[in-house]
C-alpha atoms as a PDB file:
ATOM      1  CA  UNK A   1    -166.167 -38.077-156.502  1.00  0.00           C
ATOM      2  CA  UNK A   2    -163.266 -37.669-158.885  1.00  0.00           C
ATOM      3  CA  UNK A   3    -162.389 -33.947-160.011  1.00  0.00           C
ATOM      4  CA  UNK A   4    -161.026 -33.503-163.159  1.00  0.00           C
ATOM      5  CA  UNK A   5    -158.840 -29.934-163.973  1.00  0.00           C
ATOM      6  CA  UNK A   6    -158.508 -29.073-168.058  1.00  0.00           C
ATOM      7  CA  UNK A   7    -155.562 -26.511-168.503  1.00  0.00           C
ATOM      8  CA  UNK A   8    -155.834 -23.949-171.327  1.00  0.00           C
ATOM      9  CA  UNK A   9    -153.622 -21.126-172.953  1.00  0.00           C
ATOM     10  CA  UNK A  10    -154.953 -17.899-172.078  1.00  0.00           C
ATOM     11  CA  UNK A  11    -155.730 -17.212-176.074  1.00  0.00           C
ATOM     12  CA  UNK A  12    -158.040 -20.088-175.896  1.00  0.00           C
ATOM     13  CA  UNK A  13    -160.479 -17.658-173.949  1.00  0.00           C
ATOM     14  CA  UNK A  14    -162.550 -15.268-175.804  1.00  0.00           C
ATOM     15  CA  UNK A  15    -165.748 -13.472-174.857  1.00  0.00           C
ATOM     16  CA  UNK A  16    -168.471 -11.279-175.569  1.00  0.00           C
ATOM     17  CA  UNK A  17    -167.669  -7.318-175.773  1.00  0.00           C
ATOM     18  CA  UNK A  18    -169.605  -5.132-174.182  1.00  0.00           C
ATOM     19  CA  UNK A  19    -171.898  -4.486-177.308  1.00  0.00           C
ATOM     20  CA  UNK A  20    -171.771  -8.276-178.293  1.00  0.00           C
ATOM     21  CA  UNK A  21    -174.508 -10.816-176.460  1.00  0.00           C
ATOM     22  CA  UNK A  22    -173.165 -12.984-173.659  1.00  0.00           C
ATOM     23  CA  UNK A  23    -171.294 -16.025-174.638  1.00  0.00           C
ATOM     24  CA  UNK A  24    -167.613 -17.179-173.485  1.00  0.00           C
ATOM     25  CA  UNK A  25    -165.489 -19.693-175.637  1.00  0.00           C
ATOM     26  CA  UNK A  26    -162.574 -21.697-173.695  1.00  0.00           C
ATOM     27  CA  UNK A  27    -161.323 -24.055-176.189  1.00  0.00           C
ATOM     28  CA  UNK A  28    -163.462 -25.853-178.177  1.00  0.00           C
ATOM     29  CA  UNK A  29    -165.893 -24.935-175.629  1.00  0.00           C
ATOM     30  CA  UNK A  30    -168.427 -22.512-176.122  1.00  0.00           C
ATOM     31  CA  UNK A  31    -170.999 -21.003-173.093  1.00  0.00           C
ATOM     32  CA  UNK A  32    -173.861 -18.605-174.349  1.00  0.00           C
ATOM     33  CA  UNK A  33    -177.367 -17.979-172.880  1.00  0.00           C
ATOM     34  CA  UNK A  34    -179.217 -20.089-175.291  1.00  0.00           C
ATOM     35  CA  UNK A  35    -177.176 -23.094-174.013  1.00  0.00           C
ATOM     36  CA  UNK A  36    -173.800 -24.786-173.963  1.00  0.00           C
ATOM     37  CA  UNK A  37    -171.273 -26.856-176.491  1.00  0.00           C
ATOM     38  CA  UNK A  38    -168.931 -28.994-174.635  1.00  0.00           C
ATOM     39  CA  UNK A  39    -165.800 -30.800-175.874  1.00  0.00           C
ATOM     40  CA  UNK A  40    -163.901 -31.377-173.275  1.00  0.00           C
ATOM     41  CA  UNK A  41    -160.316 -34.038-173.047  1.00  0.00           C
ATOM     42  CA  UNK A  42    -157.666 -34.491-171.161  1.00  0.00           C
ATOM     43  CA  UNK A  43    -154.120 -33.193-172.682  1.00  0.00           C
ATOM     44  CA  UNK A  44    -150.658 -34.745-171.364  1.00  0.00           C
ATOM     45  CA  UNK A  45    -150.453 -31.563-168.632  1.00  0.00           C
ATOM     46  CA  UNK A  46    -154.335 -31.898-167.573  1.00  0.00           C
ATOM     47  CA  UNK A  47    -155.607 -33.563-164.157  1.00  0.00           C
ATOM     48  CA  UNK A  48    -157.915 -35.392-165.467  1.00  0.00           C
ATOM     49  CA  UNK A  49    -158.932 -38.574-167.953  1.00  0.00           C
ATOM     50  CA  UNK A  50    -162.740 -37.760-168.486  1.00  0.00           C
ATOM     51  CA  UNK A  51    -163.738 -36.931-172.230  1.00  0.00           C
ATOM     52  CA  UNK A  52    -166.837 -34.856-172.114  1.00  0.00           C
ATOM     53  CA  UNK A  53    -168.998 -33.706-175.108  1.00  0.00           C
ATOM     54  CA  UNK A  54    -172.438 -33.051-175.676  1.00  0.00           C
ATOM     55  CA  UNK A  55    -174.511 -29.632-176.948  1.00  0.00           C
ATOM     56  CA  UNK A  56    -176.958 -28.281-174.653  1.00  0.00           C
ATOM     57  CA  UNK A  57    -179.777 -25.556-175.148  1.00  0.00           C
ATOM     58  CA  UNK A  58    -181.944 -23.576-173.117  1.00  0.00           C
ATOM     59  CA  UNK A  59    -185.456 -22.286-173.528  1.00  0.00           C
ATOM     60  CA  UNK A  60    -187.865 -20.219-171.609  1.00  0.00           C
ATOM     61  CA  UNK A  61    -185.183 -18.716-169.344  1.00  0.00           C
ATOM     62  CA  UNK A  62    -185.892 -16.273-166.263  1.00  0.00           C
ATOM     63  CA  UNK A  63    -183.506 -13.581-165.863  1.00  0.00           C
ATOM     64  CA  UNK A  64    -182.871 -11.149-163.065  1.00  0.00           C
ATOM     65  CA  UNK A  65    -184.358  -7.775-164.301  1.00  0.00           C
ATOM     66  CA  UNK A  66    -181.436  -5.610-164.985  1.00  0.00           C
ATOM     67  CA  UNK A  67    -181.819  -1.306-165.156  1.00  0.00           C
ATOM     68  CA  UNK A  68    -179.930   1.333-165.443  1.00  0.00           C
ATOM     69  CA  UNK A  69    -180.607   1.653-160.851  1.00  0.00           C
ATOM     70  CA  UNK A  70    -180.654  -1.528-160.502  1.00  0.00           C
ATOM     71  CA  UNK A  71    -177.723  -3.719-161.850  1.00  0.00           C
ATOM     72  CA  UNK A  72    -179.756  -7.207-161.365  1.00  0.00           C
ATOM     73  CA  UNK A  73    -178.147  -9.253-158.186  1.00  0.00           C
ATOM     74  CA  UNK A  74    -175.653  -7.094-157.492  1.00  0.00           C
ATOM     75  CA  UNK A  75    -178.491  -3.774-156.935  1.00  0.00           C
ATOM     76  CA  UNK A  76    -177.231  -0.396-157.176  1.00  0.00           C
ATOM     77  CA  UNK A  77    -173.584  -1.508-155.455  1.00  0.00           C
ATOM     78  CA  UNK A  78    -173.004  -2.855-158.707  1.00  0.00           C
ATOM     79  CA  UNK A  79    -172.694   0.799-159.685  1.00  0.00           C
ATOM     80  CA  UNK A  80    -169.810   0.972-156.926  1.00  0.00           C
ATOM     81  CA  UNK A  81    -166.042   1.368-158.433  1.00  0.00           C
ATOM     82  CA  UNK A  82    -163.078  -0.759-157.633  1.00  0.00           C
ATOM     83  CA  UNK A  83    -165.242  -3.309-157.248  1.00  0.00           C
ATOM     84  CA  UNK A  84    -163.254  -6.589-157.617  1.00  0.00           C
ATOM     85  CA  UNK A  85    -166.202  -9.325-158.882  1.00  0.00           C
ATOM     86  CA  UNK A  86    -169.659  -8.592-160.041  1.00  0.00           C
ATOM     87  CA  UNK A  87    -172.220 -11.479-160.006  1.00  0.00           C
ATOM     88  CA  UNK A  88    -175.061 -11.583-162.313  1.00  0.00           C
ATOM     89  CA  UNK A  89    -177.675 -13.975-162.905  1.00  0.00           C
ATOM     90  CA  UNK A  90    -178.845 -14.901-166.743  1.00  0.00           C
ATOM     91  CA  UNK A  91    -181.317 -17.389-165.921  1.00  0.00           C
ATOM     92  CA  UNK A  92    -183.174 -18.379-162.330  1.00  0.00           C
ATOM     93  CA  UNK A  93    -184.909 -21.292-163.837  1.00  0.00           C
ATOM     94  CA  UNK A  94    -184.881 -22.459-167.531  1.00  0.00           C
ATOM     95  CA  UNK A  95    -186.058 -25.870-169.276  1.00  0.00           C
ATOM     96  CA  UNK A  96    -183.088 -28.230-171.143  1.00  0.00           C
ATOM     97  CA  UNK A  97    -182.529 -30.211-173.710  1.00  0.00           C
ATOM     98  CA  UNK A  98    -180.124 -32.513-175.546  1.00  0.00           C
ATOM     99  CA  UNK A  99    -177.337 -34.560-174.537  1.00  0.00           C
ATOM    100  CA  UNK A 100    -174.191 -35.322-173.286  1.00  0.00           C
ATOM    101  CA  UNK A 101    -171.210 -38.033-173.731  1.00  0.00           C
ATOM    102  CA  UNK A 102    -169.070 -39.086-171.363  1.00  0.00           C
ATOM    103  CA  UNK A 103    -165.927 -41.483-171.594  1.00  0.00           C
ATOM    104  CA  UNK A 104    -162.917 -42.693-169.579  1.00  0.00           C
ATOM    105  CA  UNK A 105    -159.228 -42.153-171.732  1.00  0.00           C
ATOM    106  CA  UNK A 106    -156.775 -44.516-170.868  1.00  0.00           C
ATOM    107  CA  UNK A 107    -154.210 -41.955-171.240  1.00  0.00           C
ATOM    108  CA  UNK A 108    -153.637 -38.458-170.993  1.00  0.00           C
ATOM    109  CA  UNK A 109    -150.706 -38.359-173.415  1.00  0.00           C
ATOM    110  CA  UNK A 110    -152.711 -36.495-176.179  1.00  0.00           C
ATOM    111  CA  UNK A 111    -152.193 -34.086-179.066  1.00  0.00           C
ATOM    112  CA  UNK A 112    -154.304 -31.438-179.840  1.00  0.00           C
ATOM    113  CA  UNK A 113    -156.808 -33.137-181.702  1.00  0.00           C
ATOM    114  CA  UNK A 114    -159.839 -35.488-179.662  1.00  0.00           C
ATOM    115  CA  UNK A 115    -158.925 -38.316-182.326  1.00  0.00           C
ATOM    116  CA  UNK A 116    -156.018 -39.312-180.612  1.00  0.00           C
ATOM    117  CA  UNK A 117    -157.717 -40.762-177.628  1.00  0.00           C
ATOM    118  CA  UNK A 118    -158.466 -44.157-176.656  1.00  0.00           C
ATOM    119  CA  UNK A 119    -161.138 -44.880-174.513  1.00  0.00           C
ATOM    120  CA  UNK A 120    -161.381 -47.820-171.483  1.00  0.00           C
ATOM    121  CA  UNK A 121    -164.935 -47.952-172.237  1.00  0.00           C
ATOM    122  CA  UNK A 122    -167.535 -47.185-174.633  1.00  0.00           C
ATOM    123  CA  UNK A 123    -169.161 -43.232-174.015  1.00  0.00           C
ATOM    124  CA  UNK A 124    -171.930 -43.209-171.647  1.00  0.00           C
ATOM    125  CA  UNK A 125    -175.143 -41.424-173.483  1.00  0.00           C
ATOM    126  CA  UNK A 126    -177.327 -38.784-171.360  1.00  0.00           C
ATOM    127  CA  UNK A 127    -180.481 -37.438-172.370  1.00  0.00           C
ATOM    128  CA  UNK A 128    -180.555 -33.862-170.585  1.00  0.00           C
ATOM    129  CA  UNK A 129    -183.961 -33.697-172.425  1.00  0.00           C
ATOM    130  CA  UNK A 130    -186.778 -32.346-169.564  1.00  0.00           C
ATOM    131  CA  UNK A 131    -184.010 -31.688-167.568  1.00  0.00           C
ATOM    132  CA  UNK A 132    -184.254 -27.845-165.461  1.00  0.00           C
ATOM    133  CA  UNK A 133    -180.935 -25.470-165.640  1.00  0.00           C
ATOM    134  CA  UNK A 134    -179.448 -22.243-164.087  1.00  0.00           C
ATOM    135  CA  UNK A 135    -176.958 -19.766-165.208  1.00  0.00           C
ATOM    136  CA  UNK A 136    -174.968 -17.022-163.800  1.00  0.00           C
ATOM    137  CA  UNK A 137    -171.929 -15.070-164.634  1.00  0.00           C
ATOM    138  CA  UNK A 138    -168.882 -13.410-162.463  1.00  0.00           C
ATOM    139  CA  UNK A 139    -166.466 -11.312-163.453  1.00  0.00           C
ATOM    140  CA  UNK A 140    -163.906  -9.129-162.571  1.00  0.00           C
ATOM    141  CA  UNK A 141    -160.333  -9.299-161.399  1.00  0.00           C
ATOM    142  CA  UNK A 142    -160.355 -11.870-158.625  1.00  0.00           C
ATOM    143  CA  UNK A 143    -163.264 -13.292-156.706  1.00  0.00           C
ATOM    144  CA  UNK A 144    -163.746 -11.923-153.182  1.00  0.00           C
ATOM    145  CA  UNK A 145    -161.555 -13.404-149.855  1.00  0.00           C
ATOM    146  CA  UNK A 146    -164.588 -15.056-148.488  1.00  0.00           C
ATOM    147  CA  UNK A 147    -167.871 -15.771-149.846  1.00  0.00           C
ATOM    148  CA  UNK A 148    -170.832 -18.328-149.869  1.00  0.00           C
ATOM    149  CA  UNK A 149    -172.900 -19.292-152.061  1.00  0.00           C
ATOM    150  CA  UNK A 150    -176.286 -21.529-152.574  1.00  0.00           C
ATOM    151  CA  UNK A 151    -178.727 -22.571-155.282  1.00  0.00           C
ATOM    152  CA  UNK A 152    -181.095 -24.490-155.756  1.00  0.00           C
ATOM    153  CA  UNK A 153    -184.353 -25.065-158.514  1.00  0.00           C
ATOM    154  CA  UNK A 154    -184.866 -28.543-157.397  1.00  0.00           C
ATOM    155  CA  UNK A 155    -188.313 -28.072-156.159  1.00  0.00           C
ATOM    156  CA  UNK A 156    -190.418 -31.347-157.848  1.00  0.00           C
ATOM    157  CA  UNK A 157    -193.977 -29.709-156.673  1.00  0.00           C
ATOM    158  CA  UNK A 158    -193.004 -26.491-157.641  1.00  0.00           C
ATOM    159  CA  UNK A 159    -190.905 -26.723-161.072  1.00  0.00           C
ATOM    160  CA  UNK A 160    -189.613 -23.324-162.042  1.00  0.00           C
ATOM    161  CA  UNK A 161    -189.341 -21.629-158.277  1.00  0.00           C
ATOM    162  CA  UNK A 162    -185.253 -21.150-157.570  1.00  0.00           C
ATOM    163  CA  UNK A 163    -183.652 -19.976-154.507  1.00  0.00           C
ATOM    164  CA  UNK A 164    -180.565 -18.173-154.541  1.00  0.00           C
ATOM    165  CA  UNK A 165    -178.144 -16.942-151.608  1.00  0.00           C
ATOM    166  CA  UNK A 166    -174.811 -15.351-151.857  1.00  0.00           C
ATOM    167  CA  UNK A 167    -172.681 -13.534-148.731  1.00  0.00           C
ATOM    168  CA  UNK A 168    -169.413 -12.251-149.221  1.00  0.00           C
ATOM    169  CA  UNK A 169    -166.754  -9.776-147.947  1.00  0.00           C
ATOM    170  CA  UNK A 170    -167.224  -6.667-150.190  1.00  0.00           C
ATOM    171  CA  UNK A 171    -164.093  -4.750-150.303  1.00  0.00           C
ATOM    172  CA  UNK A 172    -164.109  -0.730-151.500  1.00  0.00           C
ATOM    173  CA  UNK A 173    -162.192   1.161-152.796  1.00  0.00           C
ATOM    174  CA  UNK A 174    -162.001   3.747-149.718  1.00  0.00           C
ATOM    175  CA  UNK A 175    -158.837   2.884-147.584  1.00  0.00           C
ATOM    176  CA  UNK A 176    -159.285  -0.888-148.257  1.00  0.00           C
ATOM    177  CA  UNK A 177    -162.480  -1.036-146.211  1.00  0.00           C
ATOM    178  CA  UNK A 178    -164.141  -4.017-146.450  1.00  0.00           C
ATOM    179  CA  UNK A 179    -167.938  -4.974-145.887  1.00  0.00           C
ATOM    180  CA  UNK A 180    -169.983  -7.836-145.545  1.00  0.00           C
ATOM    181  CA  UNK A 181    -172.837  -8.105-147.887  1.00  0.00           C
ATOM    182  CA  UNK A 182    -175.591 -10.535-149.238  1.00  0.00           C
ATOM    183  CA  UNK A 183    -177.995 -10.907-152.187  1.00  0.00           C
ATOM    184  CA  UNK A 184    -180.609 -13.759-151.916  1.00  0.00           C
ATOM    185  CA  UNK A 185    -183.919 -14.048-154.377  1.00  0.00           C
ATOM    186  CA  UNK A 186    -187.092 -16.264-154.760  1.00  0.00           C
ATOM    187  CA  UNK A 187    -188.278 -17.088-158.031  1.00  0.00           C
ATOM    188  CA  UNK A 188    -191.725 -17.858-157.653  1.00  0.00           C
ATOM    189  CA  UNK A 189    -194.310 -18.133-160.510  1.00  0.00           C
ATOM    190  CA  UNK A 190    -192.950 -15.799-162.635  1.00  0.00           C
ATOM    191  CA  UNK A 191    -192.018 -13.207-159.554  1.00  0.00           C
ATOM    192  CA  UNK A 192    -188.927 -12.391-158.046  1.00  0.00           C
ATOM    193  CA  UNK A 193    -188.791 -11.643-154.480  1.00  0.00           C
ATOM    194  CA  UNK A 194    -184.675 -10.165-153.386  1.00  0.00           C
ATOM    195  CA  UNK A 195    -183.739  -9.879-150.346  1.00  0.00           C
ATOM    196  CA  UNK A 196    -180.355  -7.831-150.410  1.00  0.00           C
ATOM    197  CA  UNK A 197    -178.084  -5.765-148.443  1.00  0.00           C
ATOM    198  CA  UNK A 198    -178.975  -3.064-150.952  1.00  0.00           C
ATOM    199  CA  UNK A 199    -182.667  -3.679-150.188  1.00  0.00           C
ATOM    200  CA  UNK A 200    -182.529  -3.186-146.669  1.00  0.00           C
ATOM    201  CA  UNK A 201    -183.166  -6.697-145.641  1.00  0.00           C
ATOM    202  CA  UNK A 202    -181.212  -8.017-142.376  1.00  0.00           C
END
């Protein structure tokens, strides 16, 4: 499979404040809880020649229970300072809806305006309609030196049940100790079942 990397100017990001709800814009691109906008090209400095656009939205979403103990995924070592990435989960399992468009440019020498391009085919059309989602969120100052992660809510017997793992090296901020630590949940009929360093599991 062919990657594609879009470059953008750091004042192309903006996101939500603290008192604001979740959403993060990167261009033209906009990523919120309810769902996603896409307009993605390649400019003359990108990797890439895919043109992506589409609008997305999410209903009925399931998010990790978040309290002032217990800080969703991350438990109470959410809670810990110097921590250098903290993982959250907005939604184990939610339902989708609309569509996307995808095309091939010919060439990457573009402006700043989607216009420009030419296309070596017409857009491919994709109903995401009945389609099944899953959002998360990290952030921080740099993502930890090792880590794994897994998900899945591809379960056809069981639609709505997600499985998430995540292991990583958890550095403090106590002499540069380090740790290893893991958060993993079920969602399962409406319940969520963690299993967590912070919970005692092994």
């Amino acid at each position: 499979q062919q990657q594609h990397y879009y470059r953008f100017n750091v004042d192309q990001f903006s996101y939500a404040k603290a008192n604001e709800e979740y959403y993060i814009q990167v261009g033209n691109n906009r990523f919120t809880k309810h769902g996603v906008s896409l307009d993605l090209y390649p400019q003359s400095n990108d990797d890439a020649d895919l043109i992506l656009r589409g609008n997305l939205t999410f209903t009925n979403p399931s998010p990790w229970p978040v309290s002032l103990f217990q800080l969703g995924a991350m438990g109470p070592v959410g809670w810990m300072p110097g921590l250098e990435c903290t993982h959250g989960i907005l939604s184990f399992d939610h339902e989708l809806s609309g569509n996307l468009s995808l095309a091939t440019s010919v060439t990457s020498t573009r402006s700043s305006t989607i216009s420009d391009a030419t296309t070596s085919s017409l857009p491919l059309e994709i109903s995401m309609d009945g389609g099944r989602g899953y959002t998360e969120k990290d952030f921080g100052r740099s993502f930890p030196s090792l880590w794994v992660w897994i998900q899945t809510n591809s379960f056809r017997k069981n639609p709505g049940t997600s499985l998430f793992v995540s292991l990583a090296r958890i550095p403090t901020p106590f002499f540069g100790l380090e740790f290893p630590g893991f958060t993993a949940a079920i969602w399962h009929r409406g319940e969520l079942i963690p299993f967590a360093t912070w919970s005692g599991a092994a």
